[in-house]
PDB file of N, CA and C in Angstrom:
ATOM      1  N   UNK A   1      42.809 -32.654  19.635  1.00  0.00           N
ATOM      2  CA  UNK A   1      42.727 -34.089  19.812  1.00  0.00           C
ATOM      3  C   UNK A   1      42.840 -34.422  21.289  1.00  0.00           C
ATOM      4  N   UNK A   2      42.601 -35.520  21.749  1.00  0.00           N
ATOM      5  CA  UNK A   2      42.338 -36.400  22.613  1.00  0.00           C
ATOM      6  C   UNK A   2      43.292 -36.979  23.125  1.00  0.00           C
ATOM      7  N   UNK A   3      43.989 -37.429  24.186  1.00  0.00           N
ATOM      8  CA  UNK A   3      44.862 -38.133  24.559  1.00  0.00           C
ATOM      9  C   UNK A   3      44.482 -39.406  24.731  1.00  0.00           C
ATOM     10  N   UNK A   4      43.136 -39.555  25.316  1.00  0.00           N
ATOM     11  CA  UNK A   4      42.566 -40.770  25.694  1.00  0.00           C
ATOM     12  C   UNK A   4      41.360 -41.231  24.805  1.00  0.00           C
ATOM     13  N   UNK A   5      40.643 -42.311  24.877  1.00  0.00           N
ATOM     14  CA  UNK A   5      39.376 -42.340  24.050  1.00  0.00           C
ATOM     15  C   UNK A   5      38.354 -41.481  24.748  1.00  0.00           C
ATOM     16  N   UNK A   6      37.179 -40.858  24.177  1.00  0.00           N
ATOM     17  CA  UNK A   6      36.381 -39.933  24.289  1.00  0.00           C
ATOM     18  C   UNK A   6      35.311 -40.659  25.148  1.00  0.00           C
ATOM     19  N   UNK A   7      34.615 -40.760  25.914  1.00  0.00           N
ATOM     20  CA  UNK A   7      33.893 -41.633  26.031  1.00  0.00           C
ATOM     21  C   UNK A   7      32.323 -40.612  26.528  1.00  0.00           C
ATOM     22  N   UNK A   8      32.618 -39.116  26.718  1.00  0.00           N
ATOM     23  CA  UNK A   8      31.142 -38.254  26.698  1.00  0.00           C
ATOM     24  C   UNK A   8      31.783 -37.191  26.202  1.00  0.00           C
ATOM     25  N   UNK A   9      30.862 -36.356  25.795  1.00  0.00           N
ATOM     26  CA  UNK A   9      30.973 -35.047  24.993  1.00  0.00           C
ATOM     27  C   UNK A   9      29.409 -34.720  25.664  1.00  0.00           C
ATOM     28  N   UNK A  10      29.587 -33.158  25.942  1.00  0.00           N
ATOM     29  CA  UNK A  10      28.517 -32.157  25.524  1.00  0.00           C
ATOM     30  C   UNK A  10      29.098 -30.846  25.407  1.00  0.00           C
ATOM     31  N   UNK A  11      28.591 -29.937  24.798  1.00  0.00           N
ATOM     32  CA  UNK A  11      28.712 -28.704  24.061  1.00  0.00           C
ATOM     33  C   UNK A  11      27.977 -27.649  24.935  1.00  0.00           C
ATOM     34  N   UNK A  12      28.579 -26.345  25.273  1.00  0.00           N
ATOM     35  CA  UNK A  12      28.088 -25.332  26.108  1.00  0.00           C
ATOM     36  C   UNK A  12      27.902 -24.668  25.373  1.00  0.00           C
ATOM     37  N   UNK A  13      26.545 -24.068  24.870  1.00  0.00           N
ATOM     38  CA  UNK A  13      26.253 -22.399  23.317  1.00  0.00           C
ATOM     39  C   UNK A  13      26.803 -21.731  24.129  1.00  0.00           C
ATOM     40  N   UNK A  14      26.393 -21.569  25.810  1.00  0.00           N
ATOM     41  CA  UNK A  14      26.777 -20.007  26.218  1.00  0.00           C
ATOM     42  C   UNK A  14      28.018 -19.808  25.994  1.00  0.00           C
ATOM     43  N   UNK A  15      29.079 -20.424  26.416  1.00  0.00           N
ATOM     44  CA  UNK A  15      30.806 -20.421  26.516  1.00  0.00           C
ATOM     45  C   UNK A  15      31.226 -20.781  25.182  1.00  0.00           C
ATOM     46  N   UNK A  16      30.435 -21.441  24.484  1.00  0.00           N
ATOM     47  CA  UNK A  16      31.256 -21.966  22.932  1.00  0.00           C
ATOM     48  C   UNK A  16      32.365 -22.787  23.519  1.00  0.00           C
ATOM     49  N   UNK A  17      31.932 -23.923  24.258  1.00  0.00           N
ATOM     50  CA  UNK A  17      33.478 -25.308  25.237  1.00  0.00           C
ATOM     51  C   UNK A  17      32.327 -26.243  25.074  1.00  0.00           C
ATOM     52  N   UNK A  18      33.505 -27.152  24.579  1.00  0.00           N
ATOM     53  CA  UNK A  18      33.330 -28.350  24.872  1.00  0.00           C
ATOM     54  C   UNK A  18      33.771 -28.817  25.652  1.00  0.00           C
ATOM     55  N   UNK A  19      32.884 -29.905  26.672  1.00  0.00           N
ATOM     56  CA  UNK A  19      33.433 -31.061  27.725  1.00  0.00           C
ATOM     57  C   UNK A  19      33.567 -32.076  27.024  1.00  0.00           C
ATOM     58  N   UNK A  20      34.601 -32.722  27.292  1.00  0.00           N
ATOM     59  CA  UNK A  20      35.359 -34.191  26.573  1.00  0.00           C
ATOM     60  C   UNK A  20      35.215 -34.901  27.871  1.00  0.00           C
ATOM     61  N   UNK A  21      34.935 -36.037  27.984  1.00  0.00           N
ATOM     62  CA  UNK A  21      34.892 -36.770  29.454  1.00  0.00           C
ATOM     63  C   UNK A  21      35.812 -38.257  28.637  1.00  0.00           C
ATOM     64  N   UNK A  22      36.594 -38.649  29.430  1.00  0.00           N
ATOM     65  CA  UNK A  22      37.508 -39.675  29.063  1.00  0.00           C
ATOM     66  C   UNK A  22      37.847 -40.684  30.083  1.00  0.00           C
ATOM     67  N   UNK A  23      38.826 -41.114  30.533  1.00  0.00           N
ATOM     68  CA  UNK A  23      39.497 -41.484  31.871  1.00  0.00           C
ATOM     69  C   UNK A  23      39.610 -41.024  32.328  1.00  0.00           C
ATOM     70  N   UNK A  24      38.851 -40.873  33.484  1.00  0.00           N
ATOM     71  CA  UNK A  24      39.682 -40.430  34.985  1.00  0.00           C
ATOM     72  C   UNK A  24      39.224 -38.687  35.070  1.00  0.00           C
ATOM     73  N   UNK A  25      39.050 -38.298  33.464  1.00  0.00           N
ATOM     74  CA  UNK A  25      39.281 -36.791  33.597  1.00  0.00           C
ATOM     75  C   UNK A  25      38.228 -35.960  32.723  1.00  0.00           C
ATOM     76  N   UNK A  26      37.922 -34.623  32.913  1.00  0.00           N
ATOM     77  CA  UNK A  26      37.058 -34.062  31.429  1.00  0.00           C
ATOM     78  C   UNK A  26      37.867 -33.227  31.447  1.00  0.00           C
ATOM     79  N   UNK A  27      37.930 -32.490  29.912  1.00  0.00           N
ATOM     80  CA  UNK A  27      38.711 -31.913  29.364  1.00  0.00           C
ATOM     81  C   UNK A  27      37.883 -30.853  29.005  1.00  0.00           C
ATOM     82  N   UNK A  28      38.313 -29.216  28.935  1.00  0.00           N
ATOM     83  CA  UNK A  28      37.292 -28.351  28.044  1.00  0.00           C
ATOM     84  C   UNK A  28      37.978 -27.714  27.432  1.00  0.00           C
ATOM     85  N   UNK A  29      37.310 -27.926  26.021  1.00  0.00           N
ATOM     86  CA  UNK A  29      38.518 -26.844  25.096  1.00  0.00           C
ATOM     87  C   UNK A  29      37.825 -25.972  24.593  1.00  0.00           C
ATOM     88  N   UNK A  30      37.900 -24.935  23.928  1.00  0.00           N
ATOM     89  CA  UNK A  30      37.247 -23.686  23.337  1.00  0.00           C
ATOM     90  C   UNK A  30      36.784 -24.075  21.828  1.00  0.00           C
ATOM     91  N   UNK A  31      35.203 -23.863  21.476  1.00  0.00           N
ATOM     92  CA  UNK A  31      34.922 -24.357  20.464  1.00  0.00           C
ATOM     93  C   UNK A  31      35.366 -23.595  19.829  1.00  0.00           C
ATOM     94  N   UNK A  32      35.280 -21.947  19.260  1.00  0.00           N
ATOM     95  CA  UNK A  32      36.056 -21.550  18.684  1.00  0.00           C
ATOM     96  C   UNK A  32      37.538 -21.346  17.746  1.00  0.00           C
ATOM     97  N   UNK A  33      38.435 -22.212  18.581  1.00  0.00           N
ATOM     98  CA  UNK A  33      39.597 -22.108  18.308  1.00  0.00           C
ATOM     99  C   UNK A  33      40.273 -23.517  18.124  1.00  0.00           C
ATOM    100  N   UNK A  34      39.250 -24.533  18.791  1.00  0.00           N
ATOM    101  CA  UNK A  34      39.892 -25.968  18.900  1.00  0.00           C
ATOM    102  C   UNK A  34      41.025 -25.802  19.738  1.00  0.00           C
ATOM    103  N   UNK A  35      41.399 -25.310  20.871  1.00  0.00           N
ATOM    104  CA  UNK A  35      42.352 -25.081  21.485  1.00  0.00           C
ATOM    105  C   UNK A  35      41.376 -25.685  23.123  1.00  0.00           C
ATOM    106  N   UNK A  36      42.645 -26.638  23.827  1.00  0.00           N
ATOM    107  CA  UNK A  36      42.370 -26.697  25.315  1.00  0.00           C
ATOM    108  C   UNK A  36      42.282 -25.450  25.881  1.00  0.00           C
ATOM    109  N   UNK A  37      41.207 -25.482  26.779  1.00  0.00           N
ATOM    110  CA  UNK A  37      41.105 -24.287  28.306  1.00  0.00           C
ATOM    111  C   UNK A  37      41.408 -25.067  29.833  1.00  0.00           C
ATOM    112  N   UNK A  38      40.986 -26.061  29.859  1.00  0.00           N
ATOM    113  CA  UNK A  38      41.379 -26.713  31.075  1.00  0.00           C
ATOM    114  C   UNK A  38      41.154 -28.192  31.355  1.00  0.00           C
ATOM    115  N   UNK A  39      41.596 -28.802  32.083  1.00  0.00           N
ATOM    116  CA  UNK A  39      41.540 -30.092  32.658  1.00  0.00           C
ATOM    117  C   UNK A  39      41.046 -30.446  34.149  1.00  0.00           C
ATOM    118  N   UNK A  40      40.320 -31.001  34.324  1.00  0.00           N
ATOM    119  CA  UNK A  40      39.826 -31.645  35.467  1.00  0.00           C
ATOM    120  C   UNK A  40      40.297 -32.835  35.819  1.00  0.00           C
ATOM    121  N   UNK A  41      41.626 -33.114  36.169  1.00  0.00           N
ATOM    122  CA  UNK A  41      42.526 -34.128  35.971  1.00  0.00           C
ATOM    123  C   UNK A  41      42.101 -35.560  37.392  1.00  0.00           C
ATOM    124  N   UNK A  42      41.971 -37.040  36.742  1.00  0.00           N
ATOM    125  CA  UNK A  42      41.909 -37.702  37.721  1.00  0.00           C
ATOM    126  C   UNK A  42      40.891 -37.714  38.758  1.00  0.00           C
ATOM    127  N   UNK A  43      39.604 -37.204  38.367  1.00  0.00           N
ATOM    128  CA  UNK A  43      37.891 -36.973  39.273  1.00  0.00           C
ATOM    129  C   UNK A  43      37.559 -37.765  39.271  1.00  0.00           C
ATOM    130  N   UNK A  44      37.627 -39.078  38.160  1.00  0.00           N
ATOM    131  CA  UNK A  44      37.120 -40.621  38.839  1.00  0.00           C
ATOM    132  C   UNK A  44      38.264 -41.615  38.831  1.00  0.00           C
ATOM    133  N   UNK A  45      37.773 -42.382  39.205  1.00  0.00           N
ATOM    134  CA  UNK A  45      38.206 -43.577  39.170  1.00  0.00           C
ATOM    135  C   UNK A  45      38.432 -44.549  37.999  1.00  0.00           C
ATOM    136  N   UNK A  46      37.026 -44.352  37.428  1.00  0.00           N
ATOM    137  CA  UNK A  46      37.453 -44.773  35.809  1.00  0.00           C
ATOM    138  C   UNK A  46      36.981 -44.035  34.799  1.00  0.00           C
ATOM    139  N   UNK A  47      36.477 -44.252  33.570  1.00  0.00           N
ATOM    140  CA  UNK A  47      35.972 -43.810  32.209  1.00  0.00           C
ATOM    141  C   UNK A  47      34.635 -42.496  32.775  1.00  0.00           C
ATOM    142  N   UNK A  48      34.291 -41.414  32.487  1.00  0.00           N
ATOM    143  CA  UNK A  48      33.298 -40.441  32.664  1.00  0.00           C
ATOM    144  C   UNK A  48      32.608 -41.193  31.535  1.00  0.00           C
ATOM    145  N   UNK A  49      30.899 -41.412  31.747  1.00  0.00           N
ATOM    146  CA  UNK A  49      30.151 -42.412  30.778  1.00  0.00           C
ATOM    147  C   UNK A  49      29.285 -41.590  30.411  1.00  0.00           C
ATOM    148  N   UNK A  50      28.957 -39.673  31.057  1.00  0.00           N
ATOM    149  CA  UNK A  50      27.621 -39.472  30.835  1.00  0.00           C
ATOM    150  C   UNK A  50      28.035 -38.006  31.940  1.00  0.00           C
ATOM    151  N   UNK A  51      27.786 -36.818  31.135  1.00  0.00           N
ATOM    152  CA  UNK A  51      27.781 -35.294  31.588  1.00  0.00           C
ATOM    153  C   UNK A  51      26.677 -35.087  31.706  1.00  0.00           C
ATOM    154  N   UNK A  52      26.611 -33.640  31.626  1.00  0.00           N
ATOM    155  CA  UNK A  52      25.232 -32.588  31.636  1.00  0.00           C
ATOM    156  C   UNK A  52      25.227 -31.353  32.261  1.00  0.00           C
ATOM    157  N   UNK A  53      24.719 -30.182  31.731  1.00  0.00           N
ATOM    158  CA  UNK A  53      25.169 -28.997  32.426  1.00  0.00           C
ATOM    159  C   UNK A  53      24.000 -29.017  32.867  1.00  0.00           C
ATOM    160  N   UNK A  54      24.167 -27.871  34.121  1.00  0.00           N
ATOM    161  CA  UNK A  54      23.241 -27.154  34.226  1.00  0.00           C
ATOM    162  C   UNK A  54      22.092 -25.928  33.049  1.00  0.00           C
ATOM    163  N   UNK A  55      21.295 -25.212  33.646  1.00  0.00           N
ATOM    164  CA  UNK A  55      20.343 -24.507  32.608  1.00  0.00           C
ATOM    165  C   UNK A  55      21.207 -23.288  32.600  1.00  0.00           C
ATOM    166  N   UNK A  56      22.261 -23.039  33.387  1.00  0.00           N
ATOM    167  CA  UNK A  56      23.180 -21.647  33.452  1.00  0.00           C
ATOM    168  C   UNK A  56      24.195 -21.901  32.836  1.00  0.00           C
ATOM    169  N   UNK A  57      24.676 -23.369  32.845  1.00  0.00           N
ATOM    170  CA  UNK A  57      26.208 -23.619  32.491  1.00  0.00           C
ATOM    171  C   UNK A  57      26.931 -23.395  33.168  1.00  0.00           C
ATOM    172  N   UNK A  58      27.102 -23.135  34.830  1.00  0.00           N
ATOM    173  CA  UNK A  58      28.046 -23.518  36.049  1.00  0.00           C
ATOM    174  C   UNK A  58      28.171 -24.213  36.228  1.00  0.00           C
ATOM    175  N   UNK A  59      27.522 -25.416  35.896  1.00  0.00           N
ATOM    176  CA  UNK A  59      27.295 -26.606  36.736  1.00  0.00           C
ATOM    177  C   UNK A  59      27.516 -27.978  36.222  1.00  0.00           C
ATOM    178  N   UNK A  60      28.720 -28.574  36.081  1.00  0.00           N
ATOM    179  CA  UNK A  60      28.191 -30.039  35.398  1.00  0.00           C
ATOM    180  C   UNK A  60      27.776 -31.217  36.345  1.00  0.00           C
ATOM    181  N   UNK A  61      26.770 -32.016  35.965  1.00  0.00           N
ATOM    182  CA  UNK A  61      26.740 -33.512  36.769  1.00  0.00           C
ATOM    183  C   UNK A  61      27.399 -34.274  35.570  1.00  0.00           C
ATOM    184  N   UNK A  62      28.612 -35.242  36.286  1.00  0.00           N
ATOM    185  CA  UNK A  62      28.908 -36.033  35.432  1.00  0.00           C
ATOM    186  C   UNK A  62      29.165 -37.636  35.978  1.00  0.00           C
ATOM    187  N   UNK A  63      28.750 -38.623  35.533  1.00  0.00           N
ATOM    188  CA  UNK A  63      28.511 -40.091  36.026  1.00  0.00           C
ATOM    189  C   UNK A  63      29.537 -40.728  35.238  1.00  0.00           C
ATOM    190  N   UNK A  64      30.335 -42.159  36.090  1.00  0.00           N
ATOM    191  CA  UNK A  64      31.328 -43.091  35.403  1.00  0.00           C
ATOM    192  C   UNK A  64      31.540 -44.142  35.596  1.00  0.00           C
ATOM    193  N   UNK A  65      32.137 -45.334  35.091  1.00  0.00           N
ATOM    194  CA  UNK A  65      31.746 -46.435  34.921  1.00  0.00           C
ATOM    195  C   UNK A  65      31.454 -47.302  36.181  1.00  0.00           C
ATOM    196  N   UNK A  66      31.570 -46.878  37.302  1.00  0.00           N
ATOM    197  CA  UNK A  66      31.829 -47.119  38.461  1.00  0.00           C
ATOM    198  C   UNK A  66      29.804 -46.745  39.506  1.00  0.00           C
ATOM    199  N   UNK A  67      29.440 -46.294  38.952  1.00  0.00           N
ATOM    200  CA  UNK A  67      27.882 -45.855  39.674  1.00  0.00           C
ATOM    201  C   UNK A  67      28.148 -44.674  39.974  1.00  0.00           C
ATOM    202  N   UNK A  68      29.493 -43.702  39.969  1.00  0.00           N
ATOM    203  CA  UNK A  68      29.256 -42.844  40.515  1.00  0.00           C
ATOM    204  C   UNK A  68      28.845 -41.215  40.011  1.00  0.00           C
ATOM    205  N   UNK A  69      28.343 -40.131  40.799  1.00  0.00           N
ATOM    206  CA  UNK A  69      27.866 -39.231  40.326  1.00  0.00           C
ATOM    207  C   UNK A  69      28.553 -37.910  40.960  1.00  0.00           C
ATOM    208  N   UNK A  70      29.325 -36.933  40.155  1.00  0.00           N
ATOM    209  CA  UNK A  70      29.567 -35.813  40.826  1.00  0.00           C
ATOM    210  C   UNK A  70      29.078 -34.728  40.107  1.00  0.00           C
ATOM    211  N   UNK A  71      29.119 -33.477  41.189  1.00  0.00           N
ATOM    212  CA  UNK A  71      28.586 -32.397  40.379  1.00  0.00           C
ATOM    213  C   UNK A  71      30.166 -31.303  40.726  1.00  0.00           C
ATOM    214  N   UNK A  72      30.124 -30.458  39.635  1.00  0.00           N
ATOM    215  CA  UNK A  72      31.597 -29.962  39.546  1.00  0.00           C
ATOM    216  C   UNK A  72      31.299 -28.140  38.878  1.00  0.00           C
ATOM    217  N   UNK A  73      32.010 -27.650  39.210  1.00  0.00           N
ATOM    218  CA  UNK A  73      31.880 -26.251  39.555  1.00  0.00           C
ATOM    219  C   UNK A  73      32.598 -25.965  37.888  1.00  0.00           C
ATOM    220  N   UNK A  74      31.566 -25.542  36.138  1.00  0.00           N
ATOM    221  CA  UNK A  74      31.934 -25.922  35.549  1.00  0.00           C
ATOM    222  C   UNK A  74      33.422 -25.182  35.173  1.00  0.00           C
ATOM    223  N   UNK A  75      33.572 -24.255  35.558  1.00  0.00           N
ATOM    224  CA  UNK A  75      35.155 -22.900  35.307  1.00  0.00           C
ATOM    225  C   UNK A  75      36.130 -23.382  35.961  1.00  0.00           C
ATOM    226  N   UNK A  76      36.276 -23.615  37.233  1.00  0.00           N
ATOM    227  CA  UNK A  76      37.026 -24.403  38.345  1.00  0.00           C
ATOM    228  C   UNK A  76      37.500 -25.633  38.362  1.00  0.00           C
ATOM    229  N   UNK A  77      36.604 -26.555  37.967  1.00  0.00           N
ATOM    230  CA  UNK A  77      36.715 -27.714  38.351  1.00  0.00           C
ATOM    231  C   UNK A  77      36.549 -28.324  39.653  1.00  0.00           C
ATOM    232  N   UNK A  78      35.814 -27.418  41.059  1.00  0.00           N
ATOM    233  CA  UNK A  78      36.204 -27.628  42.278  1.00  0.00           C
ATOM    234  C   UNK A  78      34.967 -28.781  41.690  1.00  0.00           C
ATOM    235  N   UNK A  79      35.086 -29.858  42.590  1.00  0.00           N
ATOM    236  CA  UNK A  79      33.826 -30.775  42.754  1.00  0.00           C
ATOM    237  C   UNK A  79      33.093 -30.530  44.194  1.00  0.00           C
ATOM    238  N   UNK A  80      31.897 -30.371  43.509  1.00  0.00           N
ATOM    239  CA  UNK A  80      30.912 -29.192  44.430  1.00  0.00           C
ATOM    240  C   UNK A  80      30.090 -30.788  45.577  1.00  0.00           C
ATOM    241  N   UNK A  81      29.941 -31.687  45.083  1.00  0.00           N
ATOM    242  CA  UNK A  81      29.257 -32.808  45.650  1.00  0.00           C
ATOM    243  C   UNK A  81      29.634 -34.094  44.748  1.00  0.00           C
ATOM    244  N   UNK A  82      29.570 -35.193  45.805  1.00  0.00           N
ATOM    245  CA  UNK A  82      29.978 -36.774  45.160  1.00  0.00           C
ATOM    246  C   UNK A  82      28.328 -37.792  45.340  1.00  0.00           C
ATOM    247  N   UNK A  83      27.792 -38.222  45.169  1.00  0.00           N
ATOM    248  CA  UNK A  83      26.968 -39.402  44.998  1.00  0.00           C
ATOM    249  C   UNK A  83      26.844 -40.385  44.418  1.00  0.00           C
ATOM    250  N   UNK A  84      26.947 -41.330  45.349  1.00  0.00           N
ATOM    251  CA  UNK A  84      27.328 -43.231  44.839  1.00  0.00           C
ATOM    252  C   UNK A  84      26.113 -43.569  44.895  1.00  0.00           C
ATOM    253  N   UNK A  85      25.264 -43.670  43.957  1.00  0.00           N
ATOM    254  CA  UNK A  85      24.154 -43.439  43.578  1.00  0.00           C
ATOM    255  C   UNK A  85      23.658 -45.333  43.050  1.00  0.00           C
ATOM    256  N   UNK A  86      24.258 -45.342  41.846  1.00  0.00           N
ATOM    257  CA  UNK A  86      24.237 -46.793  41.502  1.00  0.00           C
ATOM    258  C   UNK A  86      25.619 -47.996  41.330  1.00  0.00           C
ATOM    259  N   UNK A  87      25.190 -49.186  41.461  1.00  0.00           N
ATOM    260  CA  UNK A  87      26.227 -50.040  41.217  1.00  0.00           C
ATOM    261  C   UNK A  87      27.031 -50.531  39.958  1.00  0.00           C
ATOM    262  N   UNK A  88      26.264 -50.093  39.108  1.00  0.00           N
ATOM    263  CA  UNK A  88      27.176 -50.290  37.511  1.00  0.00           C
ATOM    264  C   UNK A  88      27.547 -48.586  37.105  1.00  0.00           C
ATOM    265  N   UNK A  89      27.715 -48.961  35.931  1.00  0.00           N
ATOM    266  CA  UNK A  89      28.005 -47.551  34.872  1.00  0.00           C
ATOM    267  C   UNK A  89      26.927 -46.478  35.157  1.00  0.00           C
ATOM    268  N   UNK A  90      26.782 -45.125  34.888  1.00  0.00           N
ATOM    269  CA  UNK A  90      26.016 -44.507  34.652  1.00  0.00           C
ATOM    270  C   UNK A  90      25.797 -44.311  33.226  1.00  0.00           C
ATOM    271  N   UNK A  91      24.327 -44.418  32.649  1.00  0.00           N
ATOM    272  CA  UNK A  91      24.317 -44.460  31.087  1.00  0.00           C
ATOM    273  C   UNK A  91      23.785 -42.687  30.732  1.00  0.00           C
ATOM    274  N   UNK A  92      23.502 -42.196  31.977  1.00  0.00           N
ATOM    275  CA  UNK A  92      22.707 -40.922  31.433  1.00  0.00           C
ATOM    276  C   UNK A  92      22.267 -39.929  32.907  1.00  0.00           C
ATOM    277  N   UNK A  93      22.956 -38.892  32.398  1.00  0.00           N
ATOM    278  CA  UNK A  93      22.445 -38.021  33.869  1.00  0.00           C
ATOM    279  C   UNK A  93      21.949 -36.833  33.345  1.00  0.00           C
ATOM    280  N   UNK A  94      21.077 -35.628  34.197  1.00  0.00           N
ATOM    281  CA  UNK A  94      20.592 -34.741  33.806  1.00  0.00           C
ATOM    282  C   UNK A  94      20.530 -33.917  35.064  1.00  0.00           C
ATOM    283  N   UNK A  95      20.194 -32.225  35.123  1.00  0.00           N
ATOM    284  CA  UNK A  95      19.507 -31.870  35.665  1.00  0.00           C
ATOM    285  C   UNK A  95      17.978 -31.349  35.110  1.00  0.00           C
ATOM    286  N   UNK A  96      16.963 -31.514  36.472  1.00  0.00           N
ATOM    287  CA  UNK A  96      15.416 -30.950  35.842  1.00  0.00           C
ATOM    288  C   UNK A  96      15.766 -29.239  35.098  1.00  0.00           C
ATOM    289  N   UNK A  97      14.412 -29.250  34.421  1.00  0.00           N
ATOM    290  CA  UNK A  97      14.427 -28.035  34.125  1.00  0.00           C
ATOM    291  C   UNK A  97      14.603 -26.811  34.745  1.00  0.00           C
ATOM    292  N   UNK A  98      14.778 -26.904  36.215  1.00  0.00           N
ATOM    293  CA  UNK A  98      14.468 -25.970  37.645  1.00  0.00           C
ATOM    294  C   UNK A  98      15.722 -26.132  38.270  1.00  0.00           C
ATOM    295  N   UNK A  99      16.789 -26.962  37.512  1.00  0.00           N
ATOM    296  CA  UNK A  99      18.022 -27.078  38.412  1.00  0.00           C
ATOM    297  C   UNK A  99      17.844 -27.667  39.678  1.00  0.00           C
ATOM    298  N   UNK A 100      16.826 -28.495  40.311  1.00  0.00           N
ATOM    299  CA  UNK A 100      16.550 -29.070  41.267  1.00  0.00           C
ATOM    300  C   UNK A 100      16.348 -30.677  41.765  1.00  0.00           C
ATOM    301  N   UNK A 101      16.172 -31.220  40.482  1.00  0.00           N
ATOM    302  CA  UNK A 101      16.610 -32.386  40.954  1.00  0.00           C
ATOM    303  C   UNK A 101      17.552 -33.002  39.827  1.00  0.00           C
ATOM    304  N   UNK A 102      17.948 -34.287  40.292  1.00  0.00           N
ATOM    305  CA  UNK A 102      19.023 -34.765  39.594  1.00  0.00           C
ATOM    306  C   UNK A 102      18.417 -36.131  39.344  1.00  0.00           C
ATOM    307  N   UNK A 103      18.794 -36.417  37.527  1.00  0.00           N
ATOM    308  CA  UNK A 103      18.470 -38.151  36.999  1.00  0.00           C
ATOM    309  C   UNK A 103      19.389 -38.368  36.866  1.00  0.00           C
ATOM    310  N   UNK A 104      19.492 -39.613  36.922  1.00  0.00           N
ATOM    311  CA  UNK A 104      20.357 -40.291  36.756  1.00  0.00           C
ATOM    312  C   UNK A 104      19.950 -42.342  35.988  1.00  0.00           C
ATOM    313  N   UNK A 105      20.985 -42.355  35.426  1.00  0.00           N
ATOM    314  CA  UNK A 105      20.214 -43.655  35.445  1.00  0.00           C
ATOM    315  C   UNK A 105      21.449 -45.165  34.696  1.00  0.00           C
ATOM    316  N   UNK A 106      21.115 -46.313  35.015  1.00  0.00           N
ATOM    317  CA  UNK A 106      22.760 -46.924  35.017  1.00  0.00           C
ATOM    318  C   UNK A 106      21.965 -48.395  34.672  1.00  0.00           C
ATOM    319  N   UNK A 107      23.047 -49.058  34.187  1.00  0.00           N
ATOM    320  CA  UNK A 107      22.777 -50.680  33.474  1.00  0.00           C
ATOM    321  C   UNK A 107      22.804 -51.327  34.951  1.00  0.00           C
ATOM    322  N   UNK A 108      22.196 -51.424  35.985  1.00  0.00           N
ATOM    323  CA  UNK A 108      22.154 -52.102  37.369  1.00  0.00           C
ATOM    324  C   UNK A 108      21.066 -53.231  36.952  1.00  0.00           C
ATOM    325  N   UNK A 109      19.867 -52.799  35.771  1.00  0.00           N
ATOM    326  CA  UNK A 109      19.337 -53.879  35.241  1.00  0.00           C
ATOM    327  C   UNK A 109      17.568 -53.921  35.702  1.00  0.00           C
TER     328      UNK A 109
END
């Protein structure tokens, strides 16, 4: 369970983890076991609205209610790069199929 409300989920096949994105933080626990592996404690500012791995699964981009966009080192948690990209929420981020560019996209309207 959750401490906070859930507000993104995506699922890694390679690792069998889930990312929980909530307040402030994502969470990854082991699908296997339903057991936490780690916390990425306090990376935004507010609610995580919208993940996405990379095509390897090192890599997450994750966007929050705030416009903003980081990409985060997925085992670590180091945050690899920040981009203030848009002025509202982010509703949806991705990387291309080539790991080379980055979508993104937000209720700015």
């Amino acid at each position: 369970s959750n401490d906070t409300p859930i507000t993104s989920a995506i699922f890694s096949p390679k690792r069998l983890e889930v990312f929980i994105g909530g307040f402030q933080s994502i969470k990854v626990w082991d699908a296997r076991n339903g057991k936490p592996m780690r916390l990425f404690n306090k990376v935004f500012d507010g609610d995580v609205t919208s993940m996405a791995l990379d095509k390897d699964e090192r890599r997450i981009i994750a966007g929050d209610s705030f416009g903003n966009l980081k990409i985060f080192d997925s085992l670590s948690g180091l945050i690899m790069s920040e981009l203030e990209c848009h002025e509202k929420e982010i509703s949806f981020c991705a990387f291309d199929s080539e790991d080379l560019t980055i979508m993104a996209t937000s209720w700015n309207g």
